[in-house]
PDB file of N, CA and C in Angstrom:
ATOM      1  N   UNK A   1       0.831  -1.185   0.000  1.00  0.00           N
ATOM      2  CA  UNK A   1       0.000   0.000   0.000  1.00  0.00           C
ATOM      3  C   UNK A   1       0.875   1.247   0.000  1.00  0.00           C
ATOM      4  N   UNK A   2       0.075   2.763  -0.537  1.00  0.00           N
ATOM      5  CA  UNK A   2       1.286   3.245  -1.098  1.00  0.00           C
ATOM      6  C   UNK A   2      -0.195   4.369  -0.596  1.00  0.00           C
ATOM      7  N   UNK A   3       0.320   5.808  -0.647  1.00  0.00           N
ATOM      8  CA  UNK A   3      -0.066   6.999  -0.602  1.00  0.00           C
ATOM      9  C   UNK A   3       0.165   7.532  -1.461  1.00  0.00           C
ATOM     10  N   UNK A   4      -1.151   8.304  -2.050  1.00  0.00           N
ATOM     11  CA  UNK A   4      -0.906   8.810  -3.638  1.00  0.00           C
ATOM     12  C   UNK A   4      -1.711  10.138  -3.376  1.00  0.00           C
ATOM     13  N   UNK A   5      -0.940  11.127  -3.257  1.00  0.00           N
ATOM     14  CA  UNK A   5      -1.107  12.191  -3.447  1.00  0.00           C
ATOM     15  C   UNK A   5      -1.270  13.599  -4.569  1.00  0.00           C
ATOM     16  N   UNK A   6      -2.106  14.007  -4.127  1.00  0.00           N
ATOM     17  CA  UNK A   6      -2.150  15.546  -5.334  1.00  0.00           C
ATOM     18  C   UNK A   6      -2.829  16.518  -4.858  1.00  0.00           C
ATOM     19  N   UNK A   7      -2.983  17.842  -5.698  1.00  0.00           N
ATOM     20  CA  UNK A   7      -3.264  18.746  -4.972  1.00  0.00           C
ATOM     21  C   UNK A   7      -4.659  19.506  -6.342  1.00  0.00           C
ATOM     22  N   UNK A   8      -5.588  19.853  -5.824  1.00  0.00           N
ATOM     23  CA  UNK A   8      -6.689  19.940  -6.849  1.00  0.00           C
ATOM     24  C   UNK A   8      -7.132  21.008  -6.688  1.00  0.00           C
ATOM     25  N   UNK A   9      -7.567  21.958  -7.094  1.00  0.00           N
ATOM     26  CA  UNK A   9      -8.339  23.025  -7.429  1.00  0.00           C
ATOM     27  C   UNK A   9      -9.891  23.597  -7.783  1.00  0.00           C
ATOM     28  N   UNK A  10     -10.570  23.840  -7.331  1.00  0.00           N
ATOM     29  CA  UNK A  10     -11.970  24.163  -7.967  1.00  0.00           C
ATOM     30  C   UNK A  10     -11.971  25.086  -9.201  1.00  0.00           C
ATOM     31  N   UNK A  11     -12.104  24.957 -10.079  1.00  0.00           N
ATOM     32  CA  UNK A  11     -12.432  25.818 -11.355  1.00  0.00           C
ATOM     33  C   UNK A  11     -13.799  26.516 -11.807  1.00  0.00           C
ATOM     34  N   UNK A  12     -14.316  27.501 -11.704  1.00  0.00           N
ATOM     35  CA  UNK A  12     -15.515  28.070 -12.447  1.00  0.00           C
ATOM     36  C   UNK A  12     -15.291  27.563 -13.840  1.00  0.00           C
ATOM     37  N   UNK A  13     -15.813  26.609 -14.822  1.00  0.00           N
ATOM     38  CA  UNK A  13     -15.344  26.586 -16.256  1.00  0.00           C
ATOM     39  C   UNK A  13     -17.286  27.336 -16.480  1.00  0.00           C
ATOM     40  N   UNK A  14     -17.886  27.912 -15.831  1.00  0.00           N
ATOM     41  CA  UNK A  14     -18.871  28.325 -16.654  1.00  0.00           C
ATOM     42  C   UNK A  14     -19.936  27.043 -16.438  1.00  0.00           C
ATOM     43  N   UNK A  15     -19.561  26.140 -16.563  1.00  0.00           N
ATOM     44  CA  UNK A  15     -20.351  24.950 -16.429  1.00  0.00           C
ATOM     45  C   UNK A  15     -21.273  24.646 -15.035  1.00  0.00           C
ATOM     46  N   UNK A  16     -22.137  23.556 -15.162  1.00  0.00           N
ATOM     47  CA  UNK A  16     -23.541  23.522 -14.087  1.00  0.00           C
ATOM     48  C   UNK A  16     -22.411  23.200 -12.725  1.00  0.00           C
ATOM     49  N   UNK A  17     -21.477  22.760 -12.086  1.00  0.00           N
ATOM     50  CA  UNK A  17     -20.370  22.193 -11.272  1.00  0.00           C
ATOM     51  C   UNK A  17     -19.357  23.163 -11.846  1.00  0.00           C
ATOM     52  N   UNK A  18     -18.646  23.444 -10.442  1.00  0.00           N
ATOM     53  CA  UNK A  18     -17.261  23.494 -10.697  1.00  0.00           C
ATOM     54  C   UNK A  18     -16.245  22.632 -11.302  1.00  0.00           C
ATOM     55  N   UNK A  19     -15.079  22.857 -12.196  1.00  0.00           N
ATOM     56  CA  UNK A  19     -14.216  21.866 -12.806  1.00  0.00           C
ATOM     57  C   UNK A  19     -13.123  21.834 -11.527  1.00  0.00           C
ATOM     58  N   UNK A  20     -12.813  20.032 -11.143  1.00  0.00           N
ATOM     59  CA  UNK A  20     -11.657  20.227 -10.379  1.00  0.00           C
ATOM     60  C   UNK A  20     -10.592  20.006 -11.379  1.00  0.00           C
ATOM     61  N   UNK A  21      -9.195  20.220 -11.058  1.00  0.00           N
ATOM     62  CA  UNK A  21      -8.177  20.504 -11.690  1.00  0.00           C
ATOM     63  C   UNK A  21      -7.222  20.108 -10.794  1.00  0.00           C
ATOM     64  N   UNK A  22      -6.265  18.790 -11.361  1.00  0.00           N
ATOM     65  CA  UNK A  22      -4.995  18.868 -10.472  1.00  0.00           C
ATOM     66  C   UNK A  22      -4.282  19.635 -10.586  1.00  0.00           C
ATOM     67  N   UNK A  23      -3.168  20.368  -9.702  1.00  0.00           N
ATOM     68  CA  UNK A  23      -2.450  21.319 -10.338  1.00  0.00           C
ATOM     69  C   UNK A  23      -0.985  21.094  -9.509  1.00  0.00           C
ATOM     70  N   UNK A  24      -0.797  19.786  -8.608  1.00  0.00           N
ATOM     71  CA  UNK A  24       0.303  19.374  -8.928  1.00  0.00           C
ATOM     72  C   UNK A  24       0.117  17.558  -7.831  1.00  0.00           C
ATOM     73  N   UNK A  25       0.981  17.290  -8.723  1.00  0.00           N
ATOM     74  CA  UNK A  25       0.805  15.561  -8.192  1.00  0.00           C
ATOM     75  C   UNK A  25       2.369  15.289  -7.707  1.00  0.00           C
ATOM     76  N   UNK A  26       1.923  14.671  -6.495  1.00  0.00           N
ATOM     77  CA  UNK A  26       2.661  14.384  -5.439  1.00  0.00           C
ATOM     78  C   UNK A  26       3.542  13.392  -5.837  1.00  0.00           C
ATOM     79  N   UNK A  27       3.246  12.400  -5.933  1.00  0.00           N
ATOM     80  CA  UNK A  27       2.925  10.958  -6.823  1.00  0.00           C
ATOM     81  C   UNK A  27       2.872  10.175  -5.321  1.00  0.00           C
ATOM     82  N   UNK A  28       3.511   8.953  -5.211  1.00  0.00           N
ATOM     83  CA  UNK A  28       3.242   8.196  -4.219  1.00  0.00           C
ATOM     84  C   UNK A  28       4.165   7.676  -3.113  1.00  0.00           C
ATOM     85  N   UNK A  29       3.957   7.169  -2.542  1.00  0.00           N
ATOM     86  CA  UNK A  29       5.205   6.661  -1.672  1.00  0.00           C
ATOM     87  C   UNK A  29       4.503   5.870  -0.469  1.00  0.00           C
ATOM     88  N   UNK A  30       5.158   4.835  -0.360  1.00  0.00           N
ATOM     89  CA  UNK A  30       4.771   3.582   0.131  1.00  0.00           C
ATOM     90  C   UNK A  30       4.334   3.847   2.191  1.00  0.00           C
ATOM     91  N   UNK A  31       3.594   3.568   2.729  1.00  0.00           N
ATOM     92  CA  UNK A  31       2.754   3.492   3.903  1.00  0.00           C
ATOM     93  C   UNK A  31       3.775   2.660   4.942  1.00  0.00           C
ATOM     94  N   UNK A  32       4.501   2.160   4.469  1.00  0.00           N
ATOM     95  CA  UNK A  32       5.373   1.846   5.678  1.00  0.00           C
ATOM     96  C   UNK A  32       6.121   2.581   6.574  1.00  0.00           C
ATOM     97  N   UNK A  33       6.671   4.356   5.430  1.00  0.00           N
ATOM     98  CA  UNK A  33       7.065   5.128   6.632  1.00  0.00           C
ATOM     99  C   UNK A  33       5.672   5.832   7.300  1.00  0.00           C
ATOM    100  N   UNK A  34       4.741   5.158   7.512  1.00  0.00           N
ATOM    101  CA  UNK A  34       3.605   6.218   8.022  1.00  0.00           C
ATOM    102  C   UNK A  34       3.942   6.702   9.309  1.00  0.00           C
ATOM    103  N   UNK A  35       4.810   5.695  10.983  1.00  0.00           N
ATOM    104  CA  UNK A  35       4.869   5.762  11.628  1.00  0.00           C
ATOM    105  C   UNK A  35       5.963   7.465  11.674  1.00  0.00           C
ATOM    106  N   UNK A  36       6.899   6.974  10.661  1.00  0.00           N
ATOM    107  CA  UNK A  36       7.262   8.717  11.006  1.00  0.00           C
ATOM    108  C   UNK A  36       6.845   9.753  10.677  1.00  0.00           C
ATOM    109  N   UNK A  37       5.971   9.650   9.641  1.00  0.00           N
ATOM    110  CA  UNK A  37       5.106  10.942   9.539  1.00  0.00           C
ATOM    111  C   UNK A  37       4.128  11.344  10.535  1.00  0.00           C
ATOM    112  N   UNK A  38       3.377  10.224  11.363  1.00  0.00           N
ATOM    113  CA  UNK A  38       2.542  10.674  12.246  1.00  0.00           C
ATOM    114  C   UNK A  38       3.141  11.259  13.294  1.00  0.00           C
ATOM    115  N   UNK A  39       4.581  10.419  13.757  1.00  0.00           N
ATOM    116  CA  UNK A  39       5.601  11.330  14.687  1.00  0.00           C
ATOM    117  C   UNK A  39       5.859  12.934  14.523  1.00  0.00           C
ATOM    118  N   UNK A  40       6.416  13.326  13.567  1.00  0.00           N
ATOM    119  CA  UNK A  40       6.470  13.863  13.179  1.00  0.00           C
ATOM    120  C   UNK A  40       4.836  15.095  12.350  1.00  0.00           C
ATOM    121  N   UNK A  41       4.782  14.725  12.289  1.00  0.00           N
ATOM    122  CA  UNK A  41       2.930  15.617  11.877  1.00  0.00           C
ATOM    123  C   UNK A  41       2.036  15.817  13.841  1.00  0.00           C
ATOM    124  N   UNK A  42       2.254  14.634  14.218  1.00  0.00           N
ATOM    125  CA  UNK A  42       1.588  14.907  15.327  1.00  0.00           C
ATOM    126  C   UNK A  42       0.145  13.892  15.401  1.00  0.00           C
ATOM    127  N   UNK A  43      -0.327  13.687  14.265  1.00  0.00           N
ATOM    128  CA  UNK A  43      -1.338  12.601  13.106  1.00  0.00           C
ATOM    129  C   UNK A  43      -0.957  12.244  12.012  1.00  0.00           C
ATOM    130  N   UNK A  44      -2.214  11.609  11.652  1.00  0.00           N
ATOM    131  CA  UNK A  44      -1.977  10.547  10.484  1.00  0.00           C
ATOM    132  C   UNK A  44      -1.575  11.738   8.936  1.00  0.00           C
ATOM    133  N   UNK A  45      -0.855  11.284   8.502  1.00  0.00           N
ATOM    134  CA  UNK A  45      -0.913  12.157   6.906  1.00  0.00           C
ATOM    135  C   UNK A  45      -2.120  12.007   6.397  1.00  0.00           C
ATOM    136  N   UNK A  46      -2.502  10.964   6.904  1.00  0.00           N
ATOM    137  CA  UNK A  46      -3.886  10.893   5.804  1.00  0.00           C
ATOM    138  C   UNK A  46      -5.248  11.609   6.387  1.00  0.00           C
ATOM    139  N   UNK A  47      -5.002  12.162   7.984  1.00  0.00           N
ATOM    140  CA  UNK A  47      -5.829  13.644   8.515  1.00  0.00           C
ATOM    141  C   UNK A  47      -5.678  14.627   7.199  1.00  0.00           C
ATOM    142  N   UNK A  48      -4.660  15.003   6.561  1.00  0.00           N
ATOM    143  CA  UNK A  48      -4.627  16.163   5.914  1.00  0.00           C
ATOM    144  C   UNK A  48      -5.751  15.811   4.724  1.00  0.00           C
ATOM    145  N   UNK A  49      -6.291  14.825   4.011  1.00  0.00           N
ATOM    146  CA  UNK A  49      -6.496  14.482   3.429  1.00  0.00           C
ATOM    147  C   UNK A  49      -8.275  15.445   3.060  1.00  0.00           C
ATOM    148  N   UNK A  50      -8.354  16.461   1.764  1.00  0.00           N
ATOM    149  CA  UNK A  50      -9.117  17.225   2.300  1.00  0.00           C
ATOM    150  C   UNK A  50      -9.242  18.560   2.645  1.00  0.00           C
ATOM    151  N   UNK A  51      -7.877  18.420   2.983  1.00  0.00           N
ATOM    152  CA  UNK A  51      -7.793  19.854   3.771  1.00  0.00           C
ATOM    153  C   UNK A  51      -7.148  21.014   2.914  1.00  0.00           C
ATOM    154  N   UNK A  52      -7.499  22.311   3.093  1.00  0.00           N
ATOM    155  CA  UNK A  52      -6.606  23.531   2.123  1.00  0.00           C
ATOM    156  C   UNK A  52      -5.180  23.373   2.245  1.00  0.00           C
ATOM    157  N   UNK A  53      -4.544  23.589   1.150  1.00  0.00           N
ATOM    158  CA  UNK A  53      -3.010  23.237   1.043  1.00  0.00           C
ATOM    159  C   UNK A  53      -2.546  24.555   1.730  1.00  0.00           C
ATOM    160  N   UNK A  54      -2.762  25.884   1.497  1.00  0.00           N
ATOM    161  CA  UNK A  54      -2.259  26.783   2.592  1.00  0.00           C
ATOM    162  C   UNK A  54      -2.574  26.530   4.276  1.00  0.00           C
ATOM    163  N   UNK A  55      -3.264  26.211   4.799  1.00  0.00           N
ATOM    164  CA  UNK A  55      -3.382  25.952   5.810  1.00  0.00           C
ATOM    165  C   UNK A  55      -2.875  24.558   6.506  1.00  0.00           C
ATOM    166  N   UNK A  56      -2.359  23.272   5.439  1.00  0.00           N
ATOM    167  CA  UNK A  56      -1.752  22.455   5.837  1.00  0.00           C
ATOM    168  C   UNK A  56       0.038  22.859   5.891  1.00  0.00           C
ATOM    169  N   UNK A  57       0.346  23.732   4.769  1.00  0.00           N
ATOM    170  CA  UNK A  57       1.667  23.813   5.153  1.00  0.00           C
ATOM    171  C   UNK A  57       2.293  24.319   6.232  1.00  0.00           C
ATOM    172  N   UNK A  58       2.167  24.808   7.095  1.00  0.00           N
ATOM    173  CA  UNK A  58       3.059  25.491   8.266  1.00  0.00           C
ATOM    174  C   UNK A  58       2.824  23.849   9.188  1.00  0.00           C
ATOM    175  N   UNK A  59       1.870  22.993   9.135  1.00  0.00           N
ATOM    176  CA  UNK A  59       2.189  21.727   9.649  1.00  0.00           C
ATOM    177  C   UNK A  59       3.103  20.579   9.457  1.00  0.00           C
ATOM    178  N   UNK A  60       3.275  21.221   7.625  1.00  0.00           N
ATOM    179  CA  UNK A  60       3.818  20.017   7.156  1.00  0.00           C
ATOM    180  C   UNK A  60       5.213  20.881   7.633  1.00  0.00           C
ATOM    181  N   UNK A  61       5.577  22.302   7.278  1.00  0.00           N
ATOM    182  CA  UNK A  61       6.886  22.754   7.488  1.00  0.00           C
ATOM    183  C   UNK A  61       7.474  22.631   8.618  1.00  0.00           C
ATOM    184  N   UNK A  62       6.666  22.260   9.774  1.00  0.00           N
ATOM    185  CA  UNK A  62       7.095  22.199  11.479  1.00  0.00           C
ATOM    186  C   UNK A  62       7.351  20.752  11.683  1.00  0.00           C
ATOM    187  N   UNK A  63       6.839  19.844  10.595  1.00  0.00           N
ATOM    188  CA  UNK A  63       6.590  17.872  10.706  1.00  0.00           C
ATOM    189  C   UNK A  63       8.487  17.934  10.371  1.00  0.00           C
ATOM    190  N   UNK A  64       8.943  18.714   8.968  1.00  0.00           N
ATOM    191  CA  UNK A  64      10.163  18.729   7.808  1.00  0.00           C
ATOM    192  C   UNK A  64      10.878  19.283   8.874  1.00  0.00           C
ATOM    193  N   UNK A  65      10.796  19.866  10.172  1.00  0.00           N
ATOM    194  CA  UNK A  65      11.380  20.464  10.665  1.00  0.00           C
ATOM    195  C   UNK A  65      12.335  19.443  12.150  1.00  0.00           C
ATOM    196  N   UNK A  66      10.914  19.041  12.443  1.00  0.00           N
ATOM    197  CA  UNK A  66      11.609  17.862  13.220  1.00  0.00           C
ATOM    198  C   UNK A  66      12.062  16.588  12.617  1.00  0.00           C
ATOM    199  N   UNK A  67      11.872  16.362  11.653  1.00  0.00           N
ATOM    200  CA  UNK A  67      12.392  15.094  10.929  1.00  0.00           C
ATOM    201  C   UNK A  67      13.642  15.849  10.528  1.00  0.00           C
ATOM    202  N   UNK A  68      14.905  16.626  10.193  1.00  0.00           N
ATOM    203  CA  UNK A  68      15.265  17.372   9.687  1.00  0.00           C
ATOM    204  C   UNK A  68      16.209  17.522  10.998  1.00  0.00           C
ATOM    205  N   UNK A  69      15.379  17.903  12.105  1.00  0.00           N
ATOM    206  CA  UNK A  69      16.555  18.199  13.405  1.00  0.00           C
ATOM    207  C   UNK A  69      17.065  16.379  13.776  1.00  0.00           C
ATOM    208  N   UNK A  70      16.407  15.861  13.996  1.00  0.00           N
ATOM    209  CA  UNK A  70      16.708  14.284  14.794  1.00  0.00           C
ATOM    210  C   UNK A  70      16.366  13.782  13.412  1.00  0.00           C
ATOM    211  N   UNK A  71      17.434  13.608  12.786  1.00  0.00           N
ATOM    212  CA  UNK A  71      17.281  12.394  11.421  1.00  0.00           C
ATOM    213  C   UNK A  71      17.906  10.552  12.763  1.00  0.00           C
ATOM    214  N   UNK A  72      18.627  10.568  13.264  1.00  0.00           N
ATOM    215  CA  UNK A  72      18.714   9.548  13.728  1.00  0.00           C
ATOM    216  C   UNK A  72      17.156   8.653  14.742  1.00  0.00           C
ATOM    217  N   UNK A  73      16.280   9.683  15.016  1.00  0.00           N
ATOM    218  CA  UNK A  73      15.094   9.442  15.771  1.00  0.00           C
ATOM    219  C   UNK A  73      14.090   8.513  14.173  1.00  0.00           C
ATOM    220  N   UNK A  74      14.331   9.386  13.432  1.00  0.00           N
ATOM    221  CA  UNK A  74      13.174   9.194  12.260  1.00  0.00           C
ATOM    222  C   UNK A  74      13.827   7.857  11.527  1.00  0.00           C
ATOM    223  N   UNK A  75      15.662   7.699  10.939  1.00  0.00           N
ATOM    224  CA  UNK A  75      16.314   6.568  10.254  1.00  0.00           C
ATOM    225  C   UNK A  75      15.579   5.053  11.406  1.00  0.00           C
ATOM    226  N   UNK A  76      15.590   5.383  12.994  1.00  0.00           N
ATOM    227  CA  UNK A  76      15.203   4.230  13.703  1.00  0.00           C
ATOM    228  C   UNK A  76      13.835   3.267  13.567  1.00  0.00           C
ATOM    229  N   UNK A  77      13.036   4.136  12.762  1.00  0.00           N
ATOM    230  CA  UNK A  77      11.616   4.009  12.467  1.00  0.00           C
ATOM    231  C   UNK A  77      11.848   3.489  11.061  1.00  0.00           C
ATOM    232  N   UNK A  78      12.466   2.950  10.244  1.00  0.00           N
ATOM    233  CA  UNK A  78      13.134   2.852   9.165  1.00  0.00           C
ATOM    234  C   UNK A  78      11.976   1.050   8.990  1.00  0.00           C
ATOM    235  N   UNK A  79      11.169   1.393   8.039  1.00  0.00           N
ATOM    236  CA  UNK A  79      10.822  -0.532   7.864  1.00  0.00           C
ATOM    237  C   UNK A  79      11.626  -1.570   7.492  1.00  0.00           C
ATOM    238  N   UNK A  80      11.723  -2.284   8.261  1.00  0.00           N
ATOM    239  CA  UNK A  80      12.621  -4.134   8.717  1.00  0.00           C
ATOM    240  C   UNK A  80      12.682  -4.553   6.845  1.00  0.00           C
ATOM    241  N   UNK A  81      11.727  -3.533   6.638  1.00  0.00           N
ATOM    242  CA  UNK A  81      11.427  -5.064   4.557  1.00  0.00           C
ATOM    243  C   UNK A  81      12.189  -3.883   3.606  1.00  0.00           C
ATOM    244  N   UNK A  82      12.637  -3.055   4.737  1.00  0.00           N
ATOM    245  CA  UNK A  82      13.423  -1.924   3.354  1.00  0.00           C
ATOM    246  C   UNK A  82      12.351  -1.156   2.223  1.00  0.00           C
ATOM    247  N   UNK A  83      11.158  -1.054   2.510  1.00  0.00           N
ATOM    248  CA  UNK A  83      10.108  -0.915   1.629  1.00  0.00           C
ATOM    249  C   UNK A  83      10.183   0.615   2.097  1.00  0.00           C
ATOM    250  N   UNK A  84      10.920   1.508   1.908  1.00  0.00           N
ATOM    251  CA  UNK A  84      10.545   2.994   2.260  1.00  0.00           C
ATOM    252  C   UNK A  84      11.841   3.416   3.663  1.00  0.00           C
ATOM    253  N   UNK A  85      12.087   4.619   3.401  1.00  0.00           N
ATOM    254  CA  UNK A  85      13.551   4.757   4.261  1.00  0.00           C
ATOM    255  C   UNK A  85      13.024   6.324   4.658  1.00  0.00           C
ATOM    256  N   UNK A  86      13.935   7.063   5.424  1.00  0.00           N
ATOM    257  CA  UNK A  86      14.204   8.240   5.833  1.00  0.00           C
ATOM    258  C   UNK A  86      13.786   9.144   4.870  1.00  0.00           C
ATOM    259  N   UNK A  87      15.002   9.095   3.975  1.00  0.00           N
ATOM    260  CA  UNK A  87      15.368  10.120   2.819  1.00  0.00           C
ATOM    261  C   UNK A  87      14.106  10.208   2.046  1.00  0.00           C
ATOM    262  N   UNK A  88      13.402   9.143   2.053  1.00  0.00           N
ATOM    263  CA  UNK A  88      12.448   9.452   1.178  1.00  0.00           C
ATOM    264  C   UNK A  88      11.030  10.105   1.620  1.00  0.00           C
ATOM    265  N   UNK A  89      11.274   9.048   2.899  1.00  0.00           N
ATOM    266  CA  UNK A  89       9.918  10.262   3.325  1.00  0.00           C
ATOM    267  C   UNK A  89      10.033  11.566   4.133  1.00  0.00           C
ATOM    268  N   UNK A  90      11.026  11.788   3.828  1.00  0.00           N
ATOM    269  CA  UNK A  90      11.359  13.365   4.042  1.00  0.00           C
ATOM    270  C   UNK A  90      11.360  14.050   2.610  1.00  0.00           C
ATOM    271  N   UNK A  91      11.921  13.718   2.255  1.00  0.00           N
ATOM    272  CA  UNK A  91      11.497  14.104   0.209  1.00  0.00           C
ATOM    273  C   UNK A  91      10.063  14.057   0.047  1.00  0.00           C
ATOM    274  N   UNK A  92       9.001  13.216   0.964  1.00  0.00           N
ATOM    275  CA  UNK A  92       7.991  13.535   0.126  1.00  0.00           C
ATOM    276  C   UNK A  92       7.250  14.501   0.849  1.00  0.00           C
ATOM    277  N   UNK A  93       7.188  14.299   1.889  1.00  0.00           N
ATOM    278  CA  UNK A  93       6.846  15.770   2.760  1.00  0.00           C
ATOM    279  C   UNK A  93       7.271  16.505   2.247  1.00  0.00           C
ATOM    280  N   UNK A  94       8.563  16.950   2.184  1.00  0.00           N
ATOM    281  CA  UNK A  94       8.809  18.071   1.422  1.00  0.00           C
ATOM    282  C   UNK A  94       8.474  18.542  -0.019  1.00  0.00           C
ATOM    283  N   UNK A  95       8.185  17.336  -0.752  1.00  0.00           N
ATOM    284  CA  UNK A  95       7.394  18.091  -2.132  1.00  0.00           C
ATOM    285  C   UNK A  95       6.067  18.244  -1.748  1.00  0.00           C
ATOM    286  N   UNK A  96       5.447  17.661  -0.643  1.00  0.00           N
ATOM    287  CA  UNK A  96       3.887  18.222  -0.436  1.00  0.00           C
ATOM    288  C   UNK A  96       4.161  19.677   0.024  1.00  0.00           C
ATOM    289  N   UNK A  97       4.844  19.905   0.990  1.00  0.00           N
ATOM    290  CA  UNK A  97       4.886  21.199   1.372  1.00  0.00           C
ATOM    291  C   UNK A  97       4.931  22.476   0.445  1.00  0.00           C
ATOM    292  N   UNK A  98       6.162  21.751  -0.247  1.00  0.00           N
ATOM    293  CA  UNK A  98       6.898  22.952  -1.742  1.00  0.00           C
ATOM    294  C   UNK A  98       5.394  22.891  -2.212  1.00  0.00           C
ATOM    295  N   UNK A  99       4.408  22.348  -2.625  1.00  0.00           N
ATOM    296  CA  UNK A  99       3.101  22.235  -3.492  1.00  0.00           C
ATOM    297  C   UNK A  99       2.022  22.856  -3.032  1.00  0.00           C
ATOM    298  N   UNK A 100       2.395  22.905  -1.589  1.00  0.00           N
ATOM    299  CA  UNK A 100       0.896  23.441  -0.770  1.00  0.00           C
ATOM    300  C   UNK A 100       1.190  25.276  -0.577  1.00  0.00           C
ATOM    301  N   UNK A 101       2.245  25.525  -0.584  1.00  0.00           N
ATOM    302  CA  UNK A 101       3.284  26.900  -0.954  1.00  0.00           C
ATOM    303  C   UNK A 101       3.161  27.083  -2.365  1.00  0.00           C
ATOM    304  N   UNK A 102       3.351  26.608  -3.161  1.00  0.00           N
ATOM    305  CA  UNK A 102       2.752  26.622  -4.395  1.00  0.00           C
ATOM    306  C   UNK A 102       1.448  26.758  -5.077  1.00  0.00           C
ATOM    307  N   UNK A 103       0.348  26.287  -4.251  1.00  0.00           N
ATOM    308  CA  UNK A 103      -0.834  26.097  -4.884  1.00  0.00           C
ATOM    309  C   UNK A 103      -1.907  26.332  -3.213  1.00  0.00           C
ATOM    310  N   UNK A 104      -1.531  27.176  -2.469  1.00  0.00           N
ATOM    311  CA  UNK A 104      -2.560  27.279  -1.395  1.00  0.00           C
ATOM    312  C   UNK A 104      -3.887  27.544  -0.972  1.00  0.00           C
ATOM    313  N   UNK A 105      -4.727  27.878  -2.363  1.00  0.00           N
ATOM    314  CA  UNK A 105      -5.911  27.787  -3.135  1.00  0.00           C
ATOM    315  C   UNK A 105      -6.430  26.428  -3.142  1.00  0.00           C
ATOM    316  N   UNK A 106      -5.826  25.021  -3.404  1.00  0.00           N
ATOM    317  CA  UNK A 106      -5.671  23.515  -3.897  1.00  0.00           C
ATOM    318  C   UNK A 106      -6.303  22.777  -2.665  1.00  0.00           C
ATOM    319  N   UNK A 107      -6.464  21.802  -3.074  1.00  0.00           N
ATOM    320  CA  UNK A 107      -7.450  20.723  -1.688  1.00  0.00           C
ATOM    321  C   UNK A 107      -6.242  19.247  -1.496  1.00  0.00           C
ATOM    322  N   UNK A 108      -6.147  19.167  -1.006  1.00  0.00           N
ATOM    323  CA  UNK A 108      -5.219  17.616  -0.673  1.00  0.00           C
ATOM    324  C   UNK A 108      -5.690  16.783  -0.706  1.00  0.00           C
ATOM    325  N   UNK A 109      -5.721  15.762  -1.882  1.00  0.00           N
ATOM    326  CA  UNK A 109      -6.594  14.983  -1.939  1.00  0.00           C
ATOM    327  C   UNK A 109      -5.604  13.392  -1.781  1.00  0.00           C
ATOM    328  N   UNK A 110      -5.945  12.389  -0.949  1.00  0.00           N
ATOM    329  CA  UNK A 110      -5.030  11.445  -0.656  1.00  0.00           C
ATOM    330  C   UNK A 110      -5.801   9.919  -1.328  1.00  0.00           C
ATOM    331  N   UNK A 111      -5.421   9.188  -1.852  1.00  0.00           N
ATOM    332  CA  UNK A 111      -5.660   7.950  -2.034  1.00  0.00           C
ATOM    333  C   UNK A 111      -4.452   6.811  -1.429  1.00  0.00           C
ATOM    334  N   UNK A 112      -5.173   5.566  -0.535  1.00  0.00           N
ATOM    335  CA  UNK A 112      -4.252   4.922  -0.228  1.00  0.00           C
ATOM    336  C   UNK A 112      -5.198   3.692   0.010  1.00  0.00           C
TER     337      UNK A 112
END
């Protein structure tokens, strides 16, 4: 199982509904580091799920912040099957963040 992220937009196209619009994709990354993101976030990543991308980033930037100070706290949480490491789920936080700074208008939309 894997977390697949993006970030979507409401569009007026004129039409009877709003058009949603991705306007940037996360892509995915595997659920085994979940335990350090929730450390780190405080909850589940998949709470954000939903939520305005401006108002999730100063969470995600304070999550990048402690993963970032104690990398040896977060490498210990590391899964036994090698299926997902540190580096990466700090890379992906951090492209959600860079995206939600990017697009803070956008909705977080999570599939997993």
């Amino acid at each position: 199982m894997s977390y697949d992220i993006s970030l979507y937009l409401n569009v007026d196209s004129g039409g009877p509904e709003p058009l949603e619009v991705c306007v940037a994709s996360i892509g995915n990354y595997t659920v085994n580091v979940a335990r350090m993101w929730t450390d780190a976030l405080g909850h589940s990543l998949g709470d954000l799920k939903g939520t305005n991308a401006g108002d999730s980033q100063p969470a995600l930037a304070a999550a990048i912040d402690r993963m970032t100070a104690n990398p040896d706290r977060y490498r210990a949480m590391e899964p036994a099957n090698g299926w997902g490491d540190y580096e990466g789920a700090l890379a992906y936080l951090t492209a959600l963040r860079d995206a939600c700074a990017v697009h803070p208008k956008a909705s977080i939309h999570i599939l997993h």
